[in-house]
PDB file of N, CA and C in Angstrom:
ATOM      1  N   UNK A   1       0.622 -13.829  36.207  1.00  0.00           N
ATOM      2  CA  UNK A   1       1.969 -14.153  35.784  1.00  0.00           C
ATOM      3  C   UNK A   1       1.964 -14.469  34.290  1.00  0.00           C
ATOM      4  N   UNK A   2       3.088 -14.137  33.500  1.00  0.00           N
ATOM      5  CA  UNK A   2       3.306 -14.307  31.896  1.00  0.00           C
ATOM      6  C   UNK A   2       3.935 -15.613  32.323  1.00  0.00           C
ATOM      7  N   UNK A   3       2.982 -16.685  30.976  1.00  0.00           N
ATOM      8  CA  UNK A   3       3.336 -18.153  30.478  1.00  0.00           C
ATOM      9  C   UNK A   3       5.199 -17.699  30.456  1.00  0.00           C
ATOM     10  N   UNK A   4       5.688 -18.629  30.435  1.00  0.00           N
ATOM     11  CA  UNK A   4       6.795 -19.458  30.477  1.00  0.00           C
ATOM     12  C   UNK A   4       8.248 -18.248  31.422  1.00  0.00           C
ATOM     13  N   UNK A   5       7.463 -17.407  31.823  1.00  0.00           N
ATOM     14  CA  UNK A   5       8.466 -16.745  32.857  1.00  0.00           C
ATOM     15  C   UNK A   5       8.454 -17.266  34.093  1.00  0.00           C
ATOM     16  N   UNK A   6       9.668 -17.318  34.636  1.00  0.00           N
ATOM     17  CA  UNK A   6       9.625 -17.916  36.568  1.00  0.00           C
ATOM     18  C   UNK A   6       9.243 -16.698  36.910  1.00  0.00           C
ATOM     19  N   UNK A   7       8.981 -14.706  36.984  1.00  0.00           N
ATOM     20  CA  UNK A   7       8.421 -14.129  37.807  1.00  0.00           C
ATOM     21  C   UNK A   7       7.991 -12.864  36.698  1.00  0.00           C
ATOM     22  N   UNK A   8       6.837 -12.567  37.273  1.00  0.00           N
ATOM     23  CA  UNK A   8       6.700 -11.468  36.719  1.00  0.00           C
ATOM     24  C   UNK A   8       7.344 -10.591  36.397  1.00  0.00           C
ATOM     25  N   UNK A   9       8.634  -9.800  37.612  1.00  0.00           N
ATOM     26  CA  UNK A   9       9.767  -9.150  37.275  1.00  0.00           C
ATOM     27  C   UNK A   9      10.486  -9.466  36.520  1.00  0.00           C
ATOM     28  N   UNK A  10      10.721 -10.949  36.429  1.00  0.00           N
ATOM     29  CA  UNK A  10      12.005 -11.450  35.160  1.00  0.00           C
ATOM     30  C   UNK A  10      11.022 -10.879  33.804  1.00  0.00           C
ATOM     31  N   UNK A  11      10.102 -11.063  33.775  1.00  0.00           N
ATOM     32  CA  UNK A  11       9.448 -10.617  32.546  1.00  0.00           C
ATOM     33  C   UNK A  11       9.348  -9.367  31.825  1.00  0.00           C
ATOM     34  N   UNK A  12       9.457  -8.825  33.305  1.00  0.00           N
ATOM     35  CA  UNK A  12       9.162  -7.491  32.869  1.00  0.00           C
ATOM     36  C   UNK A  12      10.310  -6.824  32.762  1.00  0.00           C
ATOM     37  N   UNK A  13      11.626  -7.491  32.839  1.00  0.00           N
ATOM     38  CA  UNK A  13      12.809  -6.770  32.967  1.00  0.00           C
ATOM     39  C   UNK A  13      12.947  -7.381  31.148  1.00  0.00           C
ATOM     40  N   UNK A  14      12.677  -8.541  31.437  1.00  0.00           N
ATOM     41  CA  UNK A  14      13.164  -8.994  29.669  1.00  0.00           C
ATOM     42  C   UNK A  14      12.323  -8.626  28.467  1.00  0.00           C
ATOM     43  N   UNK A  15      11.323  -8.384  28.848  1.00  0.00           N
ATOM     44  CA  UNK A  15      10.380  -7.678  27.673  1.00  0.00           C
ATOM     45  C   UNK A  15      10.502  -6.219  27.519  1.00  0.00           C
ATOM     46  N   UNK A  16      10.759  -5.558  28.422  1.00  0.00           N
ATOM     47  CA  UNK A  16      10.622  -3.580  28.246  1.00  0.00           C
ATOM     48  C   UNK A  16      12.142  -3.820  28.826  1.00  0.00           C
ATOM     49  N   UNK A  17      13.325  -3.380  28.163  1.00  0.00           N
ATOM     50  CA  UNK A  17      14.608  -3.033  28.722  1.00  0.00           C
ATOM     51  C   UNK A  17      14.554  -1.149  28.498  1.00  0.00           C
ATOM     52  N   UNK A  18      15.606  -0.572  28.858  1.00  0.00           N
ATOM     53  CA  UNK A  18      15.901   0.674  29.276  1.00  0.00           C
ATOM     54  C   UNK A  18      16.117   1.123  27.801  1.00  0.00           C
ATOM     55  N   UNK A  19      16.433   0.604  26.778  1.00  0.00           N
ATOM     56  CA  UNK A  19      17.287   1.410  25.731  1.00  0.00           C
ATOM     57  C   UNK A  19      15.560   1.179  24.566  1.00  0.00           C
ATOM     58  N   UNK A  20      14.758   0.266  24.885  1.00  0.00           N
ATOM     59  CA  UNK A  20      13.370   0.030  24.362  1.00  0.00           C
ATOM     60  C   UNK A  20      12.421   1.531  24.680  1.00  0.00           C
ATOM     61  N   UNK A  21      13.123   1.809  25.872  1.00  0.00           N
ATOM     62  CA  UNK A  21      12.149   2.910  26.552  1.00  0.00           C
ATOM     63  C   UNK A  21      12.336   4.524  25.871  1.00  0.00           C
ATOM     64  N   UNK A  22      13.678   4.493  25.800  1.00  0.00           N
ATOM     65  CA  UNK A  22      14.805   5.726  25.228  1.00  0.00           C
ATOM     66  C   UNK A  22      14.102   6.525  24.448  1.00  0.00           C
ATOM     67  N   UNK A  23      13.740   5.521  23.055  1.00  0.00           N
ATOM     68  CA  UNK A  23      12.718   5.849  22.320  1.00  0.00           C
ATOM     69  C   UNK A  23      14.080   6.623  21.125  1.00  0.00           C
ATOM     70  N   UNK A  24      13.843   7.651  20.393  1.00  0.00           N
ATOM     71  CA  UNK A  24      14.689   8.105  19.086  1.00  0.00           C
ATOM     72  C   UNK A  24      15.883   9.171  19.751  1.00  0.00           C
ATOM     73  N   UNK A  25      15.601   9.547  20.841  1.00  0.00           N
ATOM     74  CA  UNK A  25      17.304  10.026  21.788  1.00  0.00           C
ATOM     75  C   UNK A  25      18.397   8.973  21.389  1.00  0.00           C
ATOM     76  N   UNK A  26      18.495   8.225  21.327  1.00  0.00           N
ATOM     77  CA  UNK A  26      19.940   7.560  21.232  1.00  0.00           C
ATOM     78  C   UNK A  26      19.758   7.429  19.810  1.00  0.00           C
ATOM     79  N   UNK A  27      19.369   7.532  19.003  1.00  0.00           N
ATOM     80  CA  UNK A  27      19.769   7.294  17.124  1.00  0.00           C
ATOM     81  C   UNK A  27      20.598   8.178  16.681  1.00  0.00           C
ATOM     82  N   UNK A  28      21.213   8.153  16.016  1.00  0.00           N
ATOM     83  CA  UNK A  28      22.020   9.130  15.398  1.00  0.00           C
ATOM     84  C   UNK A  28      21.668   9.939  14.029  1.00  0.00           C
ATOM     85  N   UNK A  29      21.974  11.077  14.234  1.00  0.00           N
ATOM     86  CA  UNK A  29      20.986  11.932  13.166  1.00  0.00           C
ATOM     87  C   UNK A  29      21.924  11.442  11.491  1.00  0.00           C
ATOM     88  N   UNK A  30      21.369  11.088  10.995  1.00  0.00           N
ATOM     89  CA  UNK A  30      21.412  10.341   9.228  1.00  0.00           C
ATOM     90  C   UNK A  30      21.193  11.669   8.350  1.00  0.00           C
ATOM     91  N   UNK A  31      20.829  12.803   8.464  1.00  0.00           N
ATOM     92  CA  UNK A  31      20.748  13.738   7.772  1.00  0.00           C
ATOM     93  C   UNK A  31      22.112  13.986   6.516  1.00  0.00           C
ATOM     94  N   UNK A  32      22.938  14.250   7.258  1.00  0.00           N
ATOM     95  CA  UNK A  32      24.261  14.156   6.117  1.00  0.00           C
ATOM     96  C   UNK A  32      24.442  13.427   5.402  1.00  0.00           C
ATOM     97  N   UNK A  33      24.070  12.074   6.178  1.00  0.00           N
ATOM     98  CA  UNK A  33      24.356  10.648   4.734  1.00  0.00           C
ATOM     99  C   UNK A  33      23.662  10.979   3.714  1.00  0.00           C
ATOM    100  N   UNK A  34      22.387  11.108   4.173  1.00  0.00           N
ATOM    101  CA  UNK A  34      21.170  11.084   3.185  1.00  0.00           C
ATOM    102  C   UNK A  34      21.330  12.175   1.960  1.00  0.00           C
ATOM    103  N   UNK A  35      21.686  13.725   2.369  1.00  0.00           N
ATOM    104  CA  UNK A  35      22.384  14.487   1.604  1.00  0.00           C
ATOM    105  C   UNK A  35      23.663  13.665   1.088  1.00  0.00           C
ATOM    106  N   UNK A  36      24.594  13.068   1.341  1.00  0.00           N
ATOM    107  CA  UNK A  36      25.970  12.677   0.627  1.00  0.00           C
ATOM    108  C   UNK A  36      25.455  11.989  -0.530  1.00  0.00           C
ATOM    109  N   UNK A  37      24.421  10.789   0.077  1.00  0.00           N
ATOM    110  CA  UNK A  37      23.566  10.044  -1.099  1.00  0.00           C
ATOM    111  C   UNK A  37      22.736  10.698  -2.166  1.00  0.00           C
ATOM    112  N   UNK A  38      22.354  11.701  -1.857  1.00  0.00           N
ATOM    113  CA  UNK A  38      21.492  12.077  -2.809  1.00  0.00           C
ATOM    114  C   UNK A  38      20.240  11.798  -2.961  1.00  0.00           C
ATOM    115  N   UNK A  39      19.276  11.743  -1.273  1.00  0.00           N
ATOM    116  CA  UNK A  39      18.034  11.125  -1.698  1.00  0.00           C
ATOM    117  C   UNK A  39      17.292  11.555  -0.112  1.00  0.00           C
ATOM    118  N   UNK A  40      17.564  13.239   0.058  1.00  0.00           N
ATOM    119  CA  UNK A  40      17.231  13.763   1.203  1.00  0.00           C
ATOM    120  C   UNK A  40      16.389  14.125   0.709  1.00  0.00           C
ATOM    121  N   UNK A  41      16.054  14.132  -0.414  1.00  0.00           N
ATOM    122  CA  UNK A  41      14.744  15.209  -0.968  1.00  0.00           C
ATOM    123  C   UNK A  41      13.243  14.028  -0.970  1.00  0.00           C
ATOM    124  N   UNK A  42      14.465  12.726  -1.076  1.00  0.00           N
ATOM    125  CA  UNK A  42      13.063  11.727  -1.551  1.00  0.00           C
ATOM    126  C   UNK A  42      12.935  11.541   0.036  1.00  0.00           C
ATOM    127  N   UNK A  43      13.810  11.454   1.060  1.00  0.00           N
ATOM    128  CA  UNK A  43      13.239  11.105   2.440  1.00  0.00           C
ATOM    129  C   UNK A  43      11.865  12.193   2.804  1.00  0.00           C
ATOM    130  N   UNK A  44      12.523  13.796   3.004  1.00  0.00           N
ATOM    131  CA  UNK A  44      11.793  14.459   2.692  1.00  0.00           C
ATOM    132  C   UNK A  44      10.115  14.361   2.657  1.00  0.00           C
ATOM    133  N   UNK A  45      10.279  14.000   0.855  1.00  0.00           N
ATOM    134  CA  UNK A  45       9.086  13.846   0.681  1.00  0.00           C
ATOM    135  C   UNK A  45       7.722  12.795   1.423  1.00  0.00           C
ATOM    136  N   UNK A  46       9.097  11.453   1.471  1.00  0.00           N
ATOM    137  CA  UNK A  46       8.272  10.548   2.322  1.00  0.00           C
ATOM    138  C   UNK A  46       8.031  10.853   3.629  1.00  0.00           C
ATOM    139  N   UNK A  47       8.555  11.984   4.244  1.00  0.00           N
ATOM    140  CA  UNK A  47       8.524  11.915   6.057  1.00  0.00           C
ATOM    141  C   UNK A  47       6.924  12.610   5.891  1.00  0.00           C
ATOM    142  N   UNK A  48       7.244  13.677   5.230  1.00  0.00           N
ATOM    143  CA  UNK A  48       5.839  14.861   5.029  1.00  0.00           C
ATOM    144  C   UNK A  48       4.549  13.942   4.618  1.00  0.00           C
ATOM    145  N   UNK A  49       4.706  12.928   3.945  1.00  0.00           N
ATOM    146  CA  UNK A  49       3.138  12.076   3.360  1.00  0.00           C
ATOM    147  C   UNK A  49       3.240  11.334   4.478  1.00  0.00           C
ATOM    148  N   UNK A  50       4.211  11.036   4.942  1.00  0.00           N
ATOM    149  CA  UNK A  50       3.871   9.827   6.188  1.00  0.00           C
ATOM    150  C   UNK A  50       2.932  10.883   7.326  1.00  0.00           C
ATOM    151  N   UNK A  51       3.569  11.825   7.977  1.00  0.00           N
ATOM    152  CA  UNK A  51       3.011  12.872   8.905  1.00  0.00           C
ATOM    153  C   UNK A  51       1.910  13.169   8.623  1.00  0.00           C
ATOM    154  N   UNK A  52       1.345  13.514   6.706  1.00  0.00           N
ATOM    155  CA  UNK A  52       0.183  13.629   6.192  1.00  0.00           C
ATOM    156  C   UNK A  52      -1.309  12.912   6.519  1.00  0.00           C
ATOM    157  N   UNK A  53      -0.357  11.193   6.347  1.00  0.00           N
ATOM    158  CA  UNK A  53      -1.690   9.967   6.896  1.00  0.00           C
ATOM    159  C   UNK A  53      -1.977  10.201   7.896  1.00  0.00           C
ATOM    160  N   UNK A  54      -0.618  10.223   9.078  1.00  0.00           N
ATOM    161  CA  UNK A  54      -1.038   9.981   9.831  1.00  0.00           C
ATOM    162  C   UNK A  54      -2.040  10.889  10.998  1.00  0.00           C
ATOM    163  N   UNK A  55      -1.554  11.903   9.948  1.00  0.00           N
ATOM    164  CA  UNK A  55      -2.987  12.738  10.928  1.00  0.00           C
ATOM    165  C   UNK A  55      -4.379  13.001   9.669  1.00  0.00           C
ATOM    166  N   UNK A  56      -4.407  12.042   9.421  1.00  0.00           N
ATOM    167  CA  UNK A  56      -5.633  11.669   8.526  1.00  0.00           C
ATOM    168  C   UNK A  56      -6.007  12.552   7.078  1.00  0.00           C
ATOM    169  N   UNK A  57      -4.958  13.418   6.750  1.00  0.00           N
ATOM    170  CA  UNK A  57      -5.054  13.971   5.335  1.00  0.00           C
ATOM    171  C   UNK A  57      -4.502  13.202   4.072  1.00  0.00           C
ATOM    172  N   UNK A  58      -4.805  12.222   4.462  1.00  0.00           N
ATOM    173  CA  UNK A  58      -4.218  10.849   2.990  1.00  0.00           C
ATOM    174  C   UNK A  58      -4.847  11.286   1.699  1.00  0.00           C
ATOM    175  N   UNK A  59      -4.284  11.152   0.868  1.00  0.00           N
ATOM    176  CA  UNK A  59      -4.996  11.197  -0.309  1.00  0.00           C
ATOM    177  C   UNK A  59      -4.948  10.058  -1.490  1.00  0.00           C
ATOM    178  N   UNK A  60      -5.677   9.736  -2.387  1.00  0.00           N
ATOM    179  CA  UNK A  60      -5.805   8.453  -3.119  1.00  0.00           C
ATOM    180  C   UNK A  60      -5.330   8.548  -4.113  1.00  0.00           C
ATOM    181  N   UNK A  61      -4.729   6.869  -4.582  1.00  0.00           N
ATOM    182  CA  UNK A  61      -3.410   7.131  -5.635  1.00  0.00           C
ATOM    183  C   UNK A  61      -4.278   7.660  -7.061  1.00  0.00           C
ATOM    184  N   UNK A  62      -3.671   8.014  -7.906  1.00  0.00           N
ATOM    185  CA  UNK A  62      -4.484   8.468  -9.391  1.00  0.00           C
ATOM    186  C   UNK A  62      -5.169   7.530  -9.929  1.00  0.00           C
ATOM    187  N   UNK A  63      -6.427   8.127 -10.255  1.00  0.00           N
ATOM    188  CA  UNK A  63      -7.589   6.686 -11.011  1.00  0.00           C
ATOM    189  C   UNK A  63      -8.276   6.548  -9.206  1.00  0.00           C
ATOM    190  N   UNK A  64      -8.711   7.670  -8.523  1.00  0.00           N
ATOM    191  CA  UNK A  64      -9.298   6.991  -7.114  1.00  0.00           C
ATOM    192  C   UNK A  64     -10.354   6.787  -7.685  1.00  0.00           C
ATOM    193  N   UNK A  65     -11.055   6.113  -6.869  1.00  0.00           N
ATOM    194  CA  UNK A  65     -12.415   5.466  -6.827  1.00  0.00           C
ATOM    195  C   UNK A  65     -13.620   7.044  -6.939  1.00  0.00           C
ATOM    196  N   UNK A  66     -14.371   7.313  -7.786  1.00  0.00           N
ATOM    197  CA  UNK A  66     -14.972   8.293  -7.538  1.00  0.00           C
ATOM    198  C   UNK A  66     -16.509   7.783  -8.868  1.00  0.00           C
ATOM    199  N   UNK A  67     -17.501   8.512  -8.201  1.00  0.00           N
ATOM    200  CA  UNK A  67     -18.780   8.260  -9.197  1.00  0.00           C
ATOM    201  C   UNK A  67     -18.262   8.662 -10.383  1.00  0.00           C
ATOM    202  N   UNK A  68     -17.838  10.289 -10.283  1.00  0.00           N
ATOM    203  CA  UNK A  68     -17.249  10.934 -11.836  1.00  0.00           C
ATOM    204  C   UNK A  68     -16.633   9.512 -12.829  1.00  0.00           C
ATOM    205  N   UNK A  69     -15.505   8.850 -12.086  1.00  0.00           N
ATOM    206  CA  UNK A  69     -14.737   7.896 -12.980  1.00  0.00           C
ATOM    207  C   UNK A  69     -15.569   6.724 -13.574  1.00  0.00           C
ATOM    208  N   UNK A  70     -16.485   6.709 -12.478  1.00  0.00           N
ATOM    209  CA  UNK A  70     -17.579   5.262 -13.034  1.00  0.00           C
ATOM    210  C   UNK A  70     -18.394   5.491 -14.058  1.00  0.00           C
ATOM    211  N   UNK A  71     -19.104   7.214 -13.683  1.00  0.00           N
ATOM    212  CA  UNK A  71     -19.726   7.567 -15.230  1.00  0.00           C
ATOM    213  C   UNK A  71     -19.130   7.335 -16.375  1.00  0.00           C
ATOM    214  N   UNK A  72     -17.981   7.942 -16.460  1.00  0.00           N
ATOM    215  CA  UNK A  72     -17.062   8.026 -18.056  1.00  0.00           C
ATOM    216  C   UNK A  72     -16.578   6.701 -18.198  1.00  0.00           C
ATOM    217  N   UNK A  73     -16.432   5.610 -17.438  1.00  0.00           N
ATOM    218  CA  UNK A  73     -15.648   4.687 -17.687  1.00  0.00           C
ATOM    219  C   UNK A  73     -17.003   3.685 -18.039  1.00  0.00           C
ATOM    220  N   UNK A  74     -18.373   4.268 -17.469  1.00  0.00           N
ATOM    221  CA  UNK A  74     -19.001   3.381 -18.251  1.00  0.00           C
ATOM    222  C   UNK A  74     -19.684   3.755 -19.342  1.00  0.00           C
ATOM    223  N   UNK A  75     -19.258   4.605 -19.912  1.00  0.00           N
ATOM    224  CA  UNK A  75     -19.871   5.458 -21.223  1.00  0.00           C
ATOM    225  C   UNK A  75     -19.029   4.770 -22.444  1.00  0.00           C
ATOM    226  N   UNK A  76     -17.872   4.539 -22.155  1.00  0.00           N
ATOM    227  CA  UNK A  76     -16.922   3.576 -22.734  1.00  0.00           C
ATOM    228  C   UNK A  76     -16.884   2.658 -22.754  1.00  0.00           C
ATOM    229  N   UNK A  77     -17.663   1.748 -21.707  1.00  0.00           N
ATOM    230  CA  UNK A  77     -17.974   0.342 -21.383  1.00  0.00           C
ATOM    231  C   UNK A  77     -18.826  -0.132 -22.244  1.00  0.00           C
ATOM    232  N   UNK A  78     -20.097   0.626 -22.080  1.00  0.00           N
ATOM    233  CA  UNK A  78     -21.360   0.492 -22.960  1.00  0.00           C
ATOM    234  C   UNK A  78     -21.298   1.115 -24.009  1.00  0.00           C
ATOM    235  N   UNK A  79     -20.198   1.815 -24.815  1.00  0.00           N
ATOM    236  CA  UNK A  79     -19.755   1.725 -25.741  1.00  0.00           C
ATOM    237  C   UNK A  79     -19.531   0.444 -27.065  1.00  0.00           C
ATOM    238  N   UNK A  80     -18.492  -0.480 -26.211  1.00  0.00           N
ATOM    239  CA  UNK A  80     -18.379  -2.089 -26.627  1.00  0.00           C
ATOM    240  C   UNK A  80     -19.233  -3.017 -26.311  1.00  0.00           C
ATOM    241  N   UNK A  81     -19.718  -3.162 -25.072  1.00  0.00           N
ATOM    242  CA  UNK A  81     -20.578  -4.010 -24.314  1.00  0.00           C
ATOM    243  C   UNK A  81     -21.900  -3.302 -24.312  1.00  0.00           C
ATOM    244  N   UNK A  82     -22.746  -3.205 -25.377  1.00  0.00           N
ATOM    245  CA  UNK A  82     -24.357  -2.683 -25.204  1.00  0.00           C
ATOM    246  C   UNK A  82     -25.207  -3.089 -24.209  1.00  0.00           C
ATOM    247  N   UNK A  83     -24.957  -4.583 -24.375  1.00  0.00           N
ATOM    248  CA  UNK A  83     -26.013  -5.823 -23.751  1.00  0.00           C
ATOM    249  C   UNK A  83     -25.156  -6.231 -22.875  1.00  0.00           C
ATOM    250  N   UNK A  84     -25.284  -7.141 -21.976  1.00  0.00           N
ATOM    251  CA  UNK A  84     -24.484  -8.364 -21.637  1.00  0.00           C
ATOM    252  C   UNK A  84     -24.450  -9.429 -22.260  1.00  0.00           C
ATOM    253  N   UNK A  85     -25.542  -9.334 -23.052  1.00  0.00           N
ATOM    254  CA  UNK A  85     -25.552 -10.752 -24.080  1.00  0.00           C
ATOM    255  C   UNK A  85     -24.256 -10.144 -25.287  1.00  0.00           C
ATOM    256  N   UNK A  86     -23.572  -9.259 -25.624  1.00  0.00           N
ATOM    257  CA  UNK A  86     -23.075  -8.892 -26.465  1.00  0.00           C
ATOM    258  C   UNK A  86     -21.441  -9.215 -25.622  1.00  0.00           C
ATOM    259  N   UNK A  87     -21.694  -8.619 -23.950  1.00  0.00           N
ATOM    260  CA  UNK A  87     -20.170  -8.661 -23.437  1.00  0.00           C
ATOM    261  C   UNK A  87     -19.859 -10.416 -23.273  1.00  0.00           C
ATOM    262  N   UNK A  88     -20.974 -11.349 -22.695  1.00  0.00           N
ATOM    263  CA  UNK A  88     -20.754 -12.811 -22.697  1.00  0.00           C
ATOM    264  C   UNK A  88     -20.349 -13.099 -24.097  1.00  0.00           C
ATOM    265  N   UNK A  89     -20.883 -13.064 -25.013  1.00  0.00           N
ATOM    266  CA  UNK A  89     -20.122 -13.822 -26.461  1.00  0.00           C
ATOM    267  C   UNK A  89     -19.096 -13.369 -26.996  1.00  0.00           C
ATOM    268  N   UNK A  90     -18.562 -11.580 -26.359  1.00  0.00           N
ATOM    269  CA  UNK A  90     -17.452 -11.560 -27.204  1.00  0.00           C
ATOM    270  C   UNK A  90     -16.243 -12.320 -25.779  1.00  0.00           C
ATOM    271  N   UNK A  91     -16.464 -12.110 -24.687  1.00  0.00           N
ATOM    272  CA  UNK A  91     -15.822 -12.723 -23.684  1.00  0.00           C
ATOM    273  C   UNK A  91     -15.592 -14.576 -24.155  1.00  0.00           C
ATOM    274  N   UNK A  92     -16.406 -14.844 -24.482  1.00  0.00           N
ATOM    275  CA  UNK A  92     -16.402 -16.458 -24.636  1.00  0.00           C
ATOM    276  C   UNK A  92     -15.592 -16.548 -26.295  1.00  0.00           C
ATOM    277  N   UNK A  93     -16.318 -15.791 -26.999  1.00  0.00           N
ATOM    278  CA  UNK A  93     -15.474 -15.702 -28.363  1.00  0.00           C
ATOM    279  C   UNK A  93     -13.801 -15.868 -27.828  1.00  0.00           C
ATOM    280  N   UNK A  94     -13.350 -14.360 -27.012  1.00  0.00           N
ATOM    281  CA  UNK A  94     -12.233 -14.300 -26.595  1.00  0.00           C
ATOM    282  C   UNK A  94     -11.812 -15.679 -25.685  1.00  0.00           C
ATOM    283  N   UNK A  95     -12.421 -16.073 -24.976  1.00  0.00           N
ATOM    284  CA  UNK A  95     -11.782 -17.350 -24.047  1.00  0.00           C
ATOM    285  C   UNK A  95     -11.095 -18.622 -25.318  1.00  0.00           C
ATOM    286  N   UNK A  96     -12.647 -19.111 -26.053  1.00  0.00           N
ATOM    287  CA  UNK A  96     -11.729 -20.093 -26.905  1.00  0.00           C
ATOM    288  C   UNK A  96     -10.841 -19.699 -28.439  1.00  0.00           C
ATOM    289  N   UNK A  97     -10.920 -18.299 -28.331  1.00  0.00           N
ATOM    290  CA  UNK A  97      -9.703 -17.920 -29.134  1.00  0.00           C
ATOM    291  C   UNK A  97      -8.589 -18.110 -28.449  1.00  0.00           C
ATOM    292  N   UNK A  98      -7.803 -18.072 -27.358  1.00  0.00           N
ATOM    293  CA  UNK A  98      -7.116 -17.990 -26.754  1.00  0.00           C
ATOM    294  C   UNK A  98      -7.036 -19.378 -25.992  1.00  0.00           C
ATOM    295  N   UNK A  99      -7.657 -20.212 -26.173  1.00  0.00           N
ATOM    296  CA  UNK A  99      -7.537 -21.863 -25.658  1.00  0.00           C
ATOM    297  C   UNK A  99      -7.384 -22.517 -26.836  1.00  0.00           C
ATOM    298  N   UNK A 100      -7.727 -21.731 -27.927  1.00  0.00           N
ATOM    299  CA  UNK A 100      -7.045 -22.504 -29.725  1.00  0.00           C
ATOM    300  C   UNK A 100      -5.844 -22.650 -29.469  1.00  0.00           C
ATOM    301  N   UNK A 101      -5.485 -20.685 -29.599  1.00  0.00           N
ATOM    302  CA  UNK A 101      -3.663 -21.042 -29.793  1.00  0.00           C
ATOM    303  C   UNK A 101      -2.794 -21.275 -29.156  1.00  0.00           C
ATOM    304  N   UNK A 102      -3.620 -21.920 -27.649  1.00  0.00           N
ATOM    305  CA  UNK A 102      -2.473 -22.266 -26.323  1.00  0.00           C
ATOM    306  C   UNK A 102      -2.525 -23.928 -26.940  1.00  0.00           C
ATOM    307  N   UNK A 103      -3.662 -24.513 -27.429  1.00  0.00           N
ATOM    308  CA  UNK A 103      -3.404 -26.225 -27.527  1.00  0.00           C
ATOM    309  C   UNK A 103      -2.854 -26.045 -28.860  1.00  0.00           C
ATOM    310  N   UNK A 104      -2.729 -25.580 -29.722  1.00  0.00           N
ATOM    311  CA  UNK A 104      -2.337 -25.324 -31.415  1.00  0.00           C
ATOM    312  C   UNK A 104      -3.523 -25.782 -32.279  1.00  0.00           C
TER     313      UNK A 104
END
């Protein structure tokens, strides 16, 4: 038996009703609005990427995570930062530059 119901049937009548079951038969098709509005193209687009995930062809927003990006981004890194002894002092340089002109 489900906590705070007097019967299983009451439960099961009040948790799953008939119009829960229906499922997208009773909605009314929004297509025209969406054309009147002007933003059938953006539904559109979103129905097709949604359908996309969900059958597992997702793809990752720009800047994904990839080795390629880590190479070049650390060719540029170690560009400024040689050492870590070079990235700690300009980091700390930067911290109490920026705790000067917050106290004056």
């Amino acid at each position: 038996m489900l906590e705070g119901f007097a019967t299983e049937q009451i439960a099961r009548e009040r948790l799953v009703s008939p119009e829960s079951i229906q499922g997208a038969e009773g909605l009314p098709d929004l297509t025209s609005r969406l054309q009147e509005y002007g933003v059938y193209g953006e539904y559109v687009e979103y129905r097709d990427g949604y359908m996309r995930w969900r059958q597992g062809n997702a793809k990752g927003a720009k800047g994904e995570n990839t080795a390629d990006d880590h190479e070049k981004r650390s060719a540029q890194f170690q560009h400024w930062y040689p050492t870590v002894k070079t990235f700690n002092f300009r980091r700390t340089i930067a911290f109490w530059g920026a705790v000067t002109c917050a106290e004056g």
